[in-house]
C-alpha atoms as a PDB file:
ATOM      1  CA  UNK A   1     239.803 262.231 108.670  1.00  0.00           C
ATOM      2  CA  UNK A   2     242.637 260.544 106.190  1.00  0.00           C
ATOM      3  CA  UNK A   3     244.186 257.478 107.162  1.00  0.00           C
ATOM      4  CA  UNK A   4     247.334 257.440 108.883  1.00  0.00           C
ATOM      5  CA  UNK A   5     249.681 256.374 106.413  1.00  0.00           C
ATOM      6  CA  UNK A   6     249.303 255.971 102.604  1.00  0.00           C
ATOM      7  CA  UNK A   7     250.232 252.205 102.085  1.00  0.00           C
ATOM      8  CA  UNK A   8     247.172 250.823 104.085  1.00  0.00           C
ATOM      9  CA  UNK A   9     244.982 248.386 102.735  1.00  0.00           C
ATOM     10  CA  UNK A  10     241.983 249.922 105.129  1.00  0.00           C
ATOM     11  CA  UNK A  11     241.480 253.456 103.786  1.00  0.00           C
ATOM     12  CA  UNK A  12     238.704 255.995 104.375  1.00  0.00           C
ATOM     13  CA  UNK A  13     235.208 254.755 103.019  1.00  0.00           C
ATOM     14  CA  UNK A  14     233.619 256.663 100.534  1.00  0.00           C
ATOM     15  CA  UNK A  15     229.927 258.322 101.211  1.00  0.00           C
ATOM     16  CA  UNK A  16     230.943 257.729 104.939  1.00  0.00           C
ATOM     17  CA  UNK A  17     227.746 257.970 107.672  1.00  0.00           C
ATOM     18  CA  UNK A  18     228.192 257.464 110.946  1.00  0.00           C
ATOM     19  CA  UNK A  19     224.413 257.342 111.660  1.00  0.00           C
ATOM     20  CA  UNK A  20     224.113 254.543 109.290  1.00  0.00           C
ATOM     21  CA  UNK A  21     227.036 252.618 110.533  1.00  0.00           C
ATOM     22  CA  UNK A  22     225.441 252.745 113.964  1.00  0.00           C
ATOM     23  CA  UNK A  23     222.056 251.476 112.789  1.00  0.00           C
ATOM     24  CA  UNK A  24     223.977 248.765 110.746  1.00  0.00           C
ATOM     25  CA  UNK A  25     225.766 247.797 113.817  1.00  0.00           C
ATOM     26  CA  UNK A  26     222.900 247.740 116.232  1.00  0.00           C
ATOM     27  CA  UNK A  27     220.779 245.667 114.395  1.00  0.00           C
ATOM     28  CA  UNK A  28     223.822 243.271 114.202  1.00  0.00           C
ATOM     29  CA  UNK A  29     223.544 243.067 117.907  1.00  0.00           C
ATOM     30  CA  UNK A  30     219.904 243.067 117.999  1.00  0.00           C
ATOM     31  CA  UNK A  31     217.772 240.019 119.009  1.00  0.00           C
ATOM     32  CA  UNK A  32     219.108 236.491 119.831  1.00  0.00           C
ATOM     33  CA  UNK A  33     222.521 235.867 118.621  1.00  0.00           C
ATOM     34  CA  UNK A  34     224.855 238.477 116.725  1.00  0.00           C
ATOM     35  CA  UNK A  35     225.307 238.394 113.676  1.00  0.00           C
ATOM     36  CA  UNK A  36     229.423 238.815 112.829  1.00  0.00           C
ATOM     37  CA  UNK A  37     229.075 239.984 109.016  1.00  0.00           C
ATOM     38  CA  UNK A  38     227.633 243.399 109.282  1.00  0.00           C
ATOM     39  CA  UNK A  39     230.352 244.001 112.327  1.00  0.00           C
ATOM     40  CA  UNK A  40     232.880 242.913 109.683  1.00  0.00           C
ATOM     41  CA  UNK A  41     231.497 245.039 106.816  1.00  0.00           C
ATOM     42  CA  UNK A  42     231.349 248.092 108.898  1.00  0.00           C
ATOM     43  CA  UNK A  43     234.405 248.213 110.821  1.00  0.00           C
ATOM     44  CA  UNK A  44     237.079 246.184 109.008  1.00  0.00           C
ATOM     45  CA  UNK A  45     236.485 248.906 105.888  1.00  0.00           C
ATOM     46  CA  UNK A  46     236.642 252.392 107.990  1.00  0.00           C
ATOM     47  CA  UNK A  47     239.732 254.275 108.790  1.00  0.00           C
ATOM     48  CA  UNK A  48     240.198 254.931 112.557  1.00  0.00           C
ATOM     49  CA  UNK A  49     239.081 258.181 112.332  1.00  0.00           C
ATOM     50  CA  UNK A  50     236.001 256.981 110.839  1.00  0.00           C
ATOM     51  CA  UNK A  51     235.583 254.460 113.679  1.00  0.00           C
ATOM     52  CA  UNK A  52     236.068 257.324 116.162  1.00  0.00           C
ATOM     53  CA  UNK A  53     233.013 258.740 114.358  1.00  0.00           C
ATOM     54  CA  UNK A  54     230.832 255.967 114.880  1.00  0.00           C
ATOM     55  CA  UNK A  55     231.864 255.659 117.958  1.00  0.00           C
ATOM     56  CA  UNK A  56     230.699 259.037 118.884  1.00  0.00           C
ATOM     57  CA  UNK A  57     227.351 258.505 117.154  1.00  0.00           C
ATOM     58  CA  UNK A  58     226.583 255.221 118.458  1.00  0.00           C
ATOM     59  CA  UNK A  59     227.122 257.100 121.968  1.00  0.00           C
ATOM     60  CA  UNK A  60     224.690 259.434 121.447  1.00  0.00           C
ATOM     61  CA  UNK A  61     222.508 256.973 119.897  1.00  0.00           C
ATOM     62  CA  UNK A  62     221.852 254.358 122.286  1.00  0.00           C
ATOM     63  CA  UNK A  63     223.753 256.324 125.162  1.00  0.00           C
ATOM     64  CA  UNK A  64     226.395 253.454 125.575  1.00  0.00           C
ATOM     65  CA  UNK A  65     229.816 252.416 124.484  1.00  0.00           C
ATOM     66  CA  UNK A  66     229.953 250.623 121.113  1.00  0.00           C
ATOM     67  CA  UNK A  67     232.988 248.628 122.669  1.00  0.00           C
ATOM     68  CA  UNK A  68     231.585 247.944 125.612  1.00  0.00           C
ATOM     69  CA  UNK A  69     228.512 246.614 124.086  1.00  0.00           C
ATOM     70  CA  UNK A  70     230.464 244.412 121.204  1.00  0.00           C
ATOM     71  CA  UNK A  71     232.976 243.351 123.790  1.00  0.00           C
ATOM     72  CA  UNK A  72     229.570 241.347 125.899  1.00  0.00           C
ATOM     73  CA  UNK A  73     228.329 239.914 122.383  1.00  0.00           C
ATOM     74  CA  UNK A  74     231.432 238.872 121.132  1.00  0.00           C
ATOM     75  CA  UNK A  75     234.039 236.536 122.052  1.00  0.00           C
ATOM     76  CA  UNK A  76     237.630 235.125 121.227  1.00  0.00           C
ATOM     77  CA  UNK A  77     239.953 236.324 118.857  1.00  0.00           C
ATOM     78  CA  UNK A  78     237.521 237.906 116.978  1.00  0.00           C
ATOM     79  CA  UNK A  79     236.273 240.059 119.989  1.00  0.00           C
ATOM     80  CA  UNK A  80     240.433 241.377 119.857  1.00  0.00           C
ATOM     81  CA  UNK A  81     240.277 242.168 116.479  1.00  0.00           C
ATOM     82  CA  UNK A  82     237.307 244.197 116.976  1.00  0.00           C
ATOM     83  CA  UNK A  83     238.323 246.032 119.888  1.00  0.00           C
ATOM     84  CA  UNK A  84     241.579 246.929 119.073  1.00  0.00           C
ATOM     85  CA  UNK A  85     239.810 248.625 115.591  1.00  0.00           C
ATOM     86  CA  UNK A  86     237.994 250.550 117.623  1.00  0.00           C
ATOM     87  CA  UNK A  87     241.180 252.207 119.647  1.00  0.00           C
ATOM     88  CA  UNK A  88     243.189 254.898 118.378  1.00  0.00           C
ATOM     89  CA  UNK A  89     246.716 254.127 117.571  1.00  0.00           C
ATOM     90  CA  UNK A  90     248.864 254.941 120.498  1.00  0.00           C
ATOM     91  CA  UNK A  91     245.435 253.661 122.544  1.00  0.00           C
ATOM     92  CA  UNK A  92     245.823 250.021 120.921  1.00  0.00           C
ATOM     93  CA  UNK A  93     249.321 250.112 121.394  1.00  0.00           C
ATOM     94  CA  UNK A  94     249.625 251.014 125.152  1.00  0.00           C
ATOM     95  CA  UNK A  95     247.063 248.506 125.398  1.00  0.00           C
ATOM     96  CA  UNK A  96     249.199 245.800 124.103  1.00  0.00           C
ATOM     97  CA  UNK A  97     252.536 247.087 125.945  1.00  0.00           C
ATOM     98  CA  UNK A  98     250.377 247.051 129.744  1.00  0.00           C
ATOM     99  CA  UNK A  99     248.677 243.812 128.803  1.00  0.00           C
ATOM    100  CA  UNK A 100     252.110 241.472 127.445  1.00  0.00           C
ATOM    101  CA  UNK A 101     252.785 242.391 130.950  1.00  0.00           C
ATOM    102  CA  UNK A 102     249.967 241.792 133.251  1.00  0.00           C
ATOM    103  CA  UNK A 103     250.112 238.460 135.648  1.00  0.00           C
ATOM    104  CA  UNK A 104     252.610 236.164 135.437  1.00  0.00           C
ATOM    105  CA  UNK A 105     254.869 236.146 132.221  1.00  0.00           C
ATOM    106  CA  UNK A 106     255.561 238.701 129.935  1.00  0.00           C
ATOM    107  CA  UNK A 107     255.358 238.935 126.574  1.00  0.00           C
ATOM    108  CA  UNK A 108     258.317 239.737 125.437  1.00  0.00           C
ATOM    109  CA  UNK A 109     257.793 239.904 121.737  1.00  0.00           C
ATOM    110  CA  UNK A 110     254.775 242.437 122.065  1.00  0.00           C
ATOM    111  CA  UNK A 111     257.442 244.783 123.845  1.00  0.00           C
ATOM    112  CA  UNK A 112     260.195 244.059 120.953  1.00  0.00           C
ATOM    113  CA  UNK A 113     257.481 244.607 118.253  1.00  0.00           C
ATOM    114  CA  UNK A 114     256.174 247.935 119.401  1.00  0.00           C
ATOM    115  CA  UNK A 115     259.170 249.606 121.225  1.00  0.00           C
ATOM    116  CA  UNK A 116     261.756 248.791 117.859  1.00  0.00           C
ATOM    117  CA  UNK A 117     259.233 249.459 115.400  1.00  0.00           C
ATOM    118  CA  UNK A 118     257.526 253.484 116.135  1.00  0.00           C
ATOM    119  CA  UNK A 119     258.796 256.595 115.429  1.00  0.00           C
ATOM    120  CA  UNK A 120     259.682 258.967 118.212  1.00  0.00           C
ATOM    121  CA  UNK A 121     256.179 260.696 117.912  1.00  0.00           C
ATOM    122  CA  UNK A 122     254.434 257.586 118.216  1.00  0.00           C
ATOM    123  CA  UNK A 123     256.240 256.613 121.459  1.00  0.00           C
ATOM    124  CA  UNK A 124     255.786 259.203 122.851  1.00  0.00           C
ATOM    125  CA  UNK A 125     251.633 259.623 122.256  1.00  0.00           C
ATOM    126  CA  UNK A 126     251.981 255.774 123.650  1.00  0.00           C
ATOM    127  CA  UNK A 127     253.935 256.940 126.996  1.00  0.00           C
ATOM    128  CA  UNK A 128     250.907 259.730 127.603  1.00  0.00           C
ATOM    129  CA  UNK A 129     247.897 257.178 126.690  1.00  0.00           C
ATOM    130  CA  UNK A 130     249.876 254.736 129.313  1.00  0.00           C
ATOM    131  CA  UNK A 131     250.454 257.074 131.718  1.00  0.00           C
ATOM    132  CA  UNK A 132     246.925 258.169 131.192  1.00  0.00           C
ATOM    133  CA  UNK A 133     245.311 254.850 131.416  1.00  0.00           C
ATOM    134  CA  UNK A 134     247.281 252.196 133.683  1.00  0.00           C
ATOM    135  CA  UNK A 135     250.568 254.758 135.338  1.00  0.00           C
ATOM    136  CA  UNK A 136     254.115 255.266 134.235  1.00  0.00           C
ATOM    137  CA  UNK A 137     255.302 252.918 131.486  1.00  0.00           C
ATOM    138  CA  UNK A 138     258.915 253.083 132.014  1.00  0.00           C
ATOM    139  CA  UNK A 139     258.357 251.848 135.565  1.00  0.00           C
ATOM    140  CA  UNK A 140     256.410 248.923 134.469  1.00  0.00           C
ATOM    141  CA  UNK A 141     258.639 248.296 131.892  1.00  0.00           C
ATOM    142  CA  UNK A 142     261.344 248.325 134.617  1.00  0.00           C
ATOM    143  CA  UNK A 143     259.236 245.892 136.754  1.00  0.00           C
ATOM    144  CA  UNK A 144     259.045 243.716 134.068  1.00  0.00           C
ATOM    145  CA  UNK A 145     262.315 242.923 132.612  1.00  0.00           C
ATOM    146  CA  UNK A 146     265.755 243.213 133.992  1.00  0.00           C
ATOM    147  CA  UNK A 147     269.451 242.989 132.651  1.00  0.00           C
ATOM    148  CA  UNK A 148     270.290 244.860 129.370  1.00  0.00           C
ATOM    149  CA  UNK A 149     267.351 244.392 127.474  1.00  0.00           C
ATOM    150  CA  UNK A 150     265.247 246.660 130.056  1.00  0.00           C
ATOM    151  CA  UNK A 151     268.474 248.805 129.249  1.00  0.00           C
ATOM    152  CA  UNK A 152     267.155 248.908 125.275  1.00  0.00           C
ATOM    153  CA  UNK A 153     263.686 248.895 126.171  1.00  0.00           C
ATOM    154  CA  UNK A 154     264.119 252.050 128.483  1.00  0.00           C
ATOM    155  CA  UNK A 155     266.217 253.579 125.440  1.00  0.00           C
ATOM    156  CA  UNK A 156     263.488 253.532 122.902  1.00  0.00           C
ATOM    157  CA  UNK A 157     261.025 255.001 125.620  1.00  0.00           C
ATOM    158  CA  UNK A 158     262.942 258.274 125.585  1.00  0.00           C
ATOM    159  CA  UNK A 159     261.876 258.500 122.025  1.00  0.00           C
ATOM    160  CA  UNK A 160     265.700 259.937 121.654  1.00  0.00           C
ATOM    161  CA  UNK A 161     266.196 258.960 118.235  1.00  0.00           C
ATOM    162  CA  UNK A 162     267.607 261.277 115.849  1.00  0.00           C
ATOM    163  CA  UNK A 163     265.296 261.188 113.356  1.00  0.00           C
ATOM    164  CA  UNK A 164     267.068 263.487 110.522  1.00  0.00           C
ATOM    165  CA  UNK A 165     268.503 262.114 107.563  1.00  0.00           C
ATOM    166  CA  UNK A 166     272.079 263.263 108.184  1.00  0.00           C
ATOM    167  CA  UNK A 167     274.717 260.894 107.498  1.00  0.00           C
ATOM    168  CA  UNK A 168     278.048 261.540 109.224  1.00  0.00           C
ATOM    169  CA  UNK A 169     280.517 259.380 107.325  1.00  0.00           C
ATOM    170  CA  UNK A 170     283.324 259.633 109.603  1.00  0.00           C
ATOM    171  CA  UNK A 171     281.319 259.112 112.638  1.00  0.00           C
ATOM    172  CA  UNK A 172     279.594 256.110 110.775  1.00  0.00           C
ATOM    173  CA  UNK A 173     283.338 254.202 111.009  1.00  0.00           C
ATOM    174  CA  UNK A 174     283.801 254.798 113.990  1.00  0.00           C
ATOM    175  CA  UNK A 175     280.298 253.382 115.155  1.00  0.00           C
ATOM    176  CA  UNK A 176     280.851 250.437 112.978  1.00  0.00           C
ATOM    177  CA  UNK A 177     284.432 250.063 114.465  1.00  0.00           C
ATOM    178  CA  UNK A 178     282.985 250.340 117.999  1.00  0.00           C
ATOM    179  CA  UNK A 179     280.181 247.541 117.123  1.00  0.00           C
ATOM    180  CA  UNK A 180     283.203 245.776 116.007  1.00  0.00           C
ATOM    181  CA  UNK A 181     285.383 246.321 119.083  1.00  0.00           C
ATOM    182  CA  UNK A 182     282.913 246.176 121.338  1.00  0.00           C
ATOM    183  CA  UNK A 183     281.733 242.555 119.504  1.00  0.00           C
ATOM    184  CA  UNK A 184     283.334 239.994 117.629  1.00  0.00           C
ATOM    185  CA  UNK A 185     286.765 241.258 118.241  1.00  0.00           C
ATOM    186  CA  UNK A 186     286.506 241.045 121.995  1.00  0.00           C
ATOM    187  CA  UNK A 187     285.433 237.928 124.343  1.00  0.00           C
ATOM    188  CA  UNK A 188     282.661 238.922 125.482  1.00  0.00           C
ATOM    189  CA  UNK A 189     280.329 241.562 124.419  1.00  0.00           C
ATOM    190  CA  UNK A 190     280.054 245.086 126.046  1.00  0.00           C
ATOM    191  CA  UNK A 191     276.241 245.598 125.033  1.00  0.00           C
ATOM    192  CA  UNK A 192     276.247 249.188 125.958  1.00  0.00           C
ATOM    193  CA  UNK A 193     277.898 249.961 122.718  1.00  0.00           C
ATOM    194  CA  UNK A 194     275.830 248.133 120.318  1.00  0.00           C
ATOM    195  CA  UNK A 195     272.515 250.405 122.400  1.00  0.00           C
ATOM    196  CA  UNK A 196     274.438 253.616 121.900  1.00  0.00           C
ATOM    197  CA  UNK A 197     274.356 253.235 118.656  1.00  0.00           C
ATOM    198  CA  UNK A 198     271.606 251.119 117.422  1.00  0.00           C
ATOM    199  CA  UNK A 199     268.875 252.889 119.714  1.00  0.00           C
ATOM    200  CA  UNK A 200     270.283 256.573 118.881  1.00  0.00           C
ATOM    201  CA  UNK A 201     271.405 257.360 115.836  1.00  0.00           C
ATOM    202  CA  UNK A 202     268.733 257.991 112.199  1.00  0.00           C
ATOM    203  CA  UNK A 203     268.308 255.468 109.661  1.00  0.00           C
ATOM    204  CA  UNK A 204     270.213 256.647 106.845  1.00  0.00           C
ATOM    205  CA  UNK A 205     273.454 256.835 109.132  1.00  0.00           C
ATOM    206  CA  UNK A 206     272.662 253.611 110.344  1.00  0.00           C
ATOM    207  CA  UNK A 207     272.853 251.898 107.077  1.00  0.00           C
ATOM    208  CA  UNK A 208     276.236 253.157 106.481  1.00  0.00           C
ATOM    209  CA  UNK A 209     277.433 252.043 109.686  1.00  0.00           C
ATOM    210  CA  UNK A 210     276.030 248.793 108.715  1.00  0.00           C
ATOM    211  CA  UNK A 211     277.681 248.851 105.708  1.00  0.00           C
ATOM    212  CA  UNK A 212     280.884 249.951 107.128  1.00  0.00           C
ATOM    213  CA  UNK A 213     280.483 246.865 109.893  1.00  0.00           C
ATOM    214  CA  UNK A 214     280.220 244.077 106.916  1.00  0.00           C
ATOM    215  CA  UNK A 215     283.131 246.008 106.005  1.00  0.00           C
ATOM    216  CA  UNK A 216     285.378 245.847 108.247  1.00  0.00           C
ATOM    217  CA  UNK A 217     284.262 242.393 110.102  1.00  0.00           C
ATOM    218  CA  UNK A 218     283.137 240.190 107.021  1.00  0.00           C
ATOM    219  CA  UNK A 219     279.452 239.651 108.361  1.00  0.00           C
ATOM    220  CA  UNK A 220     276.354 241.348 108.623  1.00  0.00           C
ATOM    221  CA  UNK A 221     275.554 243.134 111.843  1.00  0.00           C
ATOM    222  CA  UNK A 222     272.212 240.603 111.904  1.00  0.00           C
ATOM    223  CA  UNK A 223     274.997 237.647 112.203  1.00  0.00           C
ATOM    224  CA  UNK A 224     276.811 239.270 114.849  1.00  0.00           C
ATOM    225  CA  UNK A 225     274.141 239.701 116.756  1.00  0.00           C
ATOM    226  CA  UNK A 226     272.969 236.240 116.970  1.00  0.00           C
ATOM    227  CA  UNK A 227     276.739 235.068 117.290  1.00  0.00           C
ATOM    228  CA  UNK A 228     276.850 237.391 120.539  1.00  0.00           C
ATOM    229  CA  UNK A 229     273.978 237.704 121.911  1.00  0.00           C
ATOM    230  CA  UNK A 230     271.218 235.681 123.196  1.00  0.00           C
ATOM    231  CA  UNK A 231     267.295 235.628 124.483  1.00  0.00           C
ATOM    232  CA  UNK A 232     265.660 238.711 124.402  1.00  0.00           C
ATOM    233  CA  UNK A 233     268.598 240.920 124.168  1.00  0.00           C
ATOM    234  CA  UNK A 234     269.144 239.126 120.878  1.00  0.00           C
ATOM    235  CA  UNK A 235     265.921 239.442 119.346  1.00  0.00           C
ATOM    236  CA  UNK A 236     265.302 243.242 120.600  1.00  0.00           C
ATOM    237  CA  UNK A 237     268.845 244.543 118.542  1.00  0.00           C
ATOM    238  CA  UNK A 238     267.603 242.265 115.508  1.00  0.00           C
ATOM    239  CA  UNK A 239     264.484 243.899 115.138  1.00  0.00           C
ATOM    240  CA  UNK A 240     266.181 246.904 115.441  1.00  0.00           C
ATOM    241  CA  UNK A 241     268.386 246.419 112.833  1.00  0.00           C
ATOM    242  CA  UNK A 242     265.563 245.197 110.649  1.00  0.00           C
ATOM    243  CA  UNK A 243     263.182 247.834 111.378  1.00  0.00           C
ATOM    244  CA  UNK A 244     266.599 250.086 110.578  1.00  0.00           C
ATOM    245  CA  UNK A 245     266.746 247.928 107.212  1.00  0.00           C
ATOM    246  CA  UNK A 246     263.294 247.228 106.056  1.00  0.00           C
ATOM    247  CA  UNK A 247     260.210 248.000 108.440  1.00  0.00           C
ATOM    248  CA  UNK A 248     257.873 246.066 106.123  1.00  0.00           C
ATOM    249  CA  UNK A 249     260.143 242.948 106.040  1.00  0.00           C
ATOM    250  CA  UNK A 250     260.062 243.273 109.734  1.00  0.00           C
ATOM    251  CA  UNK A 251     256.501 242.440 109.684  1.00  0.00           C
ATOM    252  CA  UNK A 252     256.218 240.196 107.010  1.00  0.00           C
ATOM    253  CA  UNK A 253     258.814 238.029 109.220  1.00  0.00           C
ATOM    254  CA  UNK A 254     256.795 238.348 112.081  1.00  0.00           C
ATOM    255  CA  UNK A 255     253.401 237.469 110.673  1.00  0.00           C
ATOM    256  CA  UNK A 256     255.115 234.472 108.999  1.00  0.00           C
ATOM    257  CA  UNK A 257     256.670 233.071 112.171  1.00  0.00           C
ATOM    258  CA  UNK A 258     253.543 233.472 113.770  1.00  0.00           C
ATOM    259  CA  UNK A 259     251.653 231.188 111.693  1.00  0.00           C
ATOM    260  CA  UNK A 260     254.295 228.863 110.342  1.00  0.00           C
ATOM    261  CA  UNK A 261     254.255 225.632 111.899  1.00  0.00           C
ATOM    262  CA  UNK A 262     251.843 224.193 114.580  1.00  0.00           C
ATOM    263  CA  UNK A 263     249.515 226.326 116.228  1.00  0.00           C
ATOM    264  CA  UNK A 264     249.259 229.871 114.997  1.00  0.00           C
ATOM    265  CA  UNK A 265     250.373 233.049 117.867  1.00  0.00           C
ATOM    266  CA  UNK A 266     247.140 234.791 117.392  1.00  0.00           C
ATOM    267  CA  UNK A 267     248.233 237.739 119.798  1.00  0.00           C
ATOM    268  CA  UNK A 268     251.393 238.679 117.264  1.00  0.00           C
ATOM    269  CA  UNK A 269     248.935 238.215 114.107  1.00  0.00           C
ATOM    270  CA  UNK A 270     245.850 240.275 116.139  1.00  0.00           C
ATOM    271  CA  UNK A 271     248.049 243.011 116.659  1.00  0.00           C
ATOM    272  CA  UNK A 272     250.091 243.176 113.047  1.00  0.00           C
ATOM    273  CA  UNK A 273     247.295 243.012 111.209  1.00  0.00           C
ATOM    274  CA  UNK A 274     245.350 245.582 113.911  1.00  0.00           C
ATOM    275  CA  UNK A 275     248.232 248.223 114.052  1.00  0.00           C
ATOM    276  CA  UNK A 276     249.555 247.991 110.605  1.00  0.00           C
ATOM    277  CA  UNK A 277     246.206 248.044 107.916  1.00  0.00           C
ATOM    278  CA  UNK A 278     246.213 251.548 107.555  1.00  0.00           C
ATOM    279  CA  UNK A 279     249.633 252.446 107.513  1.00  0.00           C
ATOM    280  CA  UNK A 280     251.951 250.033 105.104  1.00  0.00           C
ATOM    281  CA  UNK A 281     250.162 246.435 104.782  1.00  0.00           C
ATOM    282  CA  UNK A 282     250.488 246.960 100.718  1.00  0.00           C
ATOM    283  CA  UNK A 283     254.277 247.025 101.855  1.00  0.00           C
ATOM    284  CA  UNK A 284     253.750 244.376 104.067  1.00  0.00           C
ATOM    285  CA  UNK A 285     252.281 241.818 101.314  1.00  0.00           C
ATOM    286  CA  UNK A 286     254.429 242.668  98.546  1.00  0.00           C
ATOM    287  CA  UNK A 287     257.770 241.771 101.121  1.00  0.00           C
ATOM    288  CA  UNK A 288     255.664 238.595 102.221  1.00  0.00           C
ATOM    289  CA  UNK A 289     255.086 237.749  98.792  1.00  0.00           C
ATOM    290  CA  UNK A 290     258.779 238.407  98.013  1.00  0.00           C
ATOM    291  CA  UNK A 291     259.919 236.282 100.937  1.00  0.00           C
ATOM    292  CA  UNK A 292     257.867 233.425 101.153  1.00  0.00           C
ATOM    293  CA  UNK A 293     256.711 232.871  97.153  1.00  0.00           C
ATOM    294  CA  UNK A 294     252.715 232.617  98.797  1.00  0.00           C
ATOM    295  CA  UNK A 295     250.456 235.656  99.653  1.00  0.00           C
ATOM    296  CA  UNK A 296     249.884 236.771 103.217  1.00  0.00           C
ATOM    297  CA  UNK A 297     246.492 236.333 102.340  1.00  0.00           C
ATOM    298  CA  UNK A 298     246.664 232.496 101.757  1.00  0.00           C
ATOM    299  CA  UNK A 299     248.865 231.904 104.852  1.00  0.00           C
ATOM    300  CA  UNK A 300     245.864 233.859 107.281  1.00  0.00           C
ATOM    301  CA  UNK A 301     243.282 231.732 104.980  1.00  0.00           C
ATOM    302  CA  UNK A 302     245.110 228.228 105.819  1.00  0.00           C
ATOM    303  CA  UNK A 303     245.779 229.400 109.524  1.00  0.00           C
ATOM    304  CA  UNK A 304     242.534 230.915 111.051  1.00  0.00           C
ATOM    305  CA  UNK A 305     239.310 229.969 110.607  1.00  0.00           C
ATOM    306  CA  UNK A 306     234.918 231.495 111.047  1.00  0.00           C
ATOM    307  CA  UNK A 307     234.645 234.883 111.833  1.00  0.00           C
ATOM    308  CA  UNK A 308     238.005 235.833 112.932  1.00  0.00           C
ATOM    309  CA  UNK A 309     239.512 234.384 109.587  1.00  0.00           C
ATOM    310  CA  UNK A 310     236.653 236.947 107.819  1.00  0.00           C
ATOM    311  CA  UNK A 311     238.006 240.126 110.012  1.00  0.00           C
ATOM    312  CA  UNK A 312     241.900 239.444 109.079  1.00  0.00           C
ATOM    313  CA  UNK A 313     241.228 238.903 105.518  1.00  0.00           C
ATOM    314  CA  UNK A 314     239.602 241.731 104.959  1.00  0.00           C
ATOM    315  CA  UNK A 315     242.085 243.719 106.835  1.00  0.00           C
ATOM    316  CA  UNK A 316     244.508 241.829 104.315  1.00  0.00           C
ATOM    317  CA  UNK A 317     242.739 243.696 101.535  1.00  0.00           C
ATOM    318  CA  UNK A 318     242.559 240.447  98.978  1.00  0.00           C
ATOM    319  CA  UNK A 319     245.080 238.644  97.443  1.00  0.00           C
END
């Protein structure tokens, strides 16, 4: 029943009842109109597992599916909010992956933002939900994007990272030197080096080889990256690298670029804020915080508004 990570701002509700969430809930759907703040109270302040519970109960309560049923009352981007609380992890995140590339267009950034950011485990419960739910998600993936960066993105599919903390430091030179070589001291780049090494090796190791790469070249891997690369390509190695760095920061970036400016891109917030609540968000804020000098909380406050602007700042968890 415990929440998935330990540096969520959503964690498991005390004196939990299913029953009583369900009654809660259907007498927010009850009658002419719905009424958004008991949906908000209930679900925005239960772990998944607890929403899995009410789920079960409100099936064998009313005999339908809760998600069904909120999905015909409610609407917009707080209807995606709700929905994607109600999905298991790897559920919510195959979800995202099959729809950035439904119709025309893909969305690139949902593929970057998932694919660079889980652990091997978590890829791989996301390729059996996919292949579960909509077919095989390398294939799709492969329909969707050509060139190198379906190259990267078929890389982190395998889930083939190593994920021990070994650091071998002689092996770590050479894997900055090959960056190097294969980079900056070249024209042209030969991509296939900066994958073998960004999209295989653990984190510790890669921090030394990033290390090593400043090093030896006089700039940050980030730099060389944007100095070589370009489009998609670009941004999948940078969040790489960043998730590599600082996973946290990674977000923190991400929800700040999606609401800086005009307009706000709802679909990056949605699924940050969806995905991330009960696993690091306290991380999340604090590297905001530290980034921008203003809370994550006043940004979502300033940039959404009604009902959906409720949901999101209670997922914030405050100030």
């Amino acid at each position: 029943m415990a929440a998935i990570g330990n540096r969520g701002t959503v964690t498991e509700a005390a004196g939990f009842n299913a029953d009583a969430d369900v009654q809660t809930l259907r007498g927010a759907m009850k009658g002419a109109g719905t009424k958004e703040a008991p949906i908000i109270e209930v679900l925005a302040r239960r772990t998944i597992a607890q929403r899995q519970r009410i789920k079960e109960a409100y099936k064998q309560a009313v005999g339908k599916d809760l998600a069904e049923d909120l999905s015909s009352e409610l609407s917009g981007n707080f209807r995606s909010v709700v929905l994607g609380l109600l999905m298991l992890a790897p559920v919510y995140d195959a979800y995202e992956l099959k729809y950035a590339m439904k119709g025309a267009g893909t969305e690139e950034a949902c593929l970057i933002d998932i694919l660079a950011s889980r652990s091997n485990a978590e890829i791989k419960a996301i390729n059996e939900v996919y292949k579960k739910e909509y077919g095989n998600l390398e294939d799709d993936v492969c329909g969707d994007t050509s060139g190198m960066f379906q190259r990267v993105l078929v890389s982190l599919l395998t889930a083939g990272r190593d994920e021990s903390d070994r650091v071998d430091e002689a092996q770590a030179s050479l894997d900055a030197k090959d960056i190097y070589e294969a980079g900056e001291a070249r024209w042209g780049t030969d991509e296939v080096k900066f994958l073998t090494v960004l999209c295989v090796r653990n984190r510790n190791h890669l921090l030394r080889v990033f290390e090593e790469y400043q090093k030896i070249s006089g700039r940050s891997i980030e730099d060389s990256i944007k100095r070589e690369m370009s489009g998609c390509l670009e941004e999948a190695f940078l969040a790489i690298v960043k998730c590599i760095r600082n996973k946290p920061a990674f977000f923190a970036e991400r929800l700040y670029k999606s609401m800086k400016g005009l307009g706000t891109t709802d679909s990056v917030l949605i699924r940050i804020m969806v995905a991330r609540a009960e696993i690091d968000m306290l991380d999340i804020k604090a590297q905001f915080m530290k980034m921008y000098g203003k809370t994550l909380y006043s940004f979502i406050k300033g940039d959404t508004s009604g009902d959906y602007r409720k949901i999101l700042l209670e997922l914030c968890g405050g100030e």
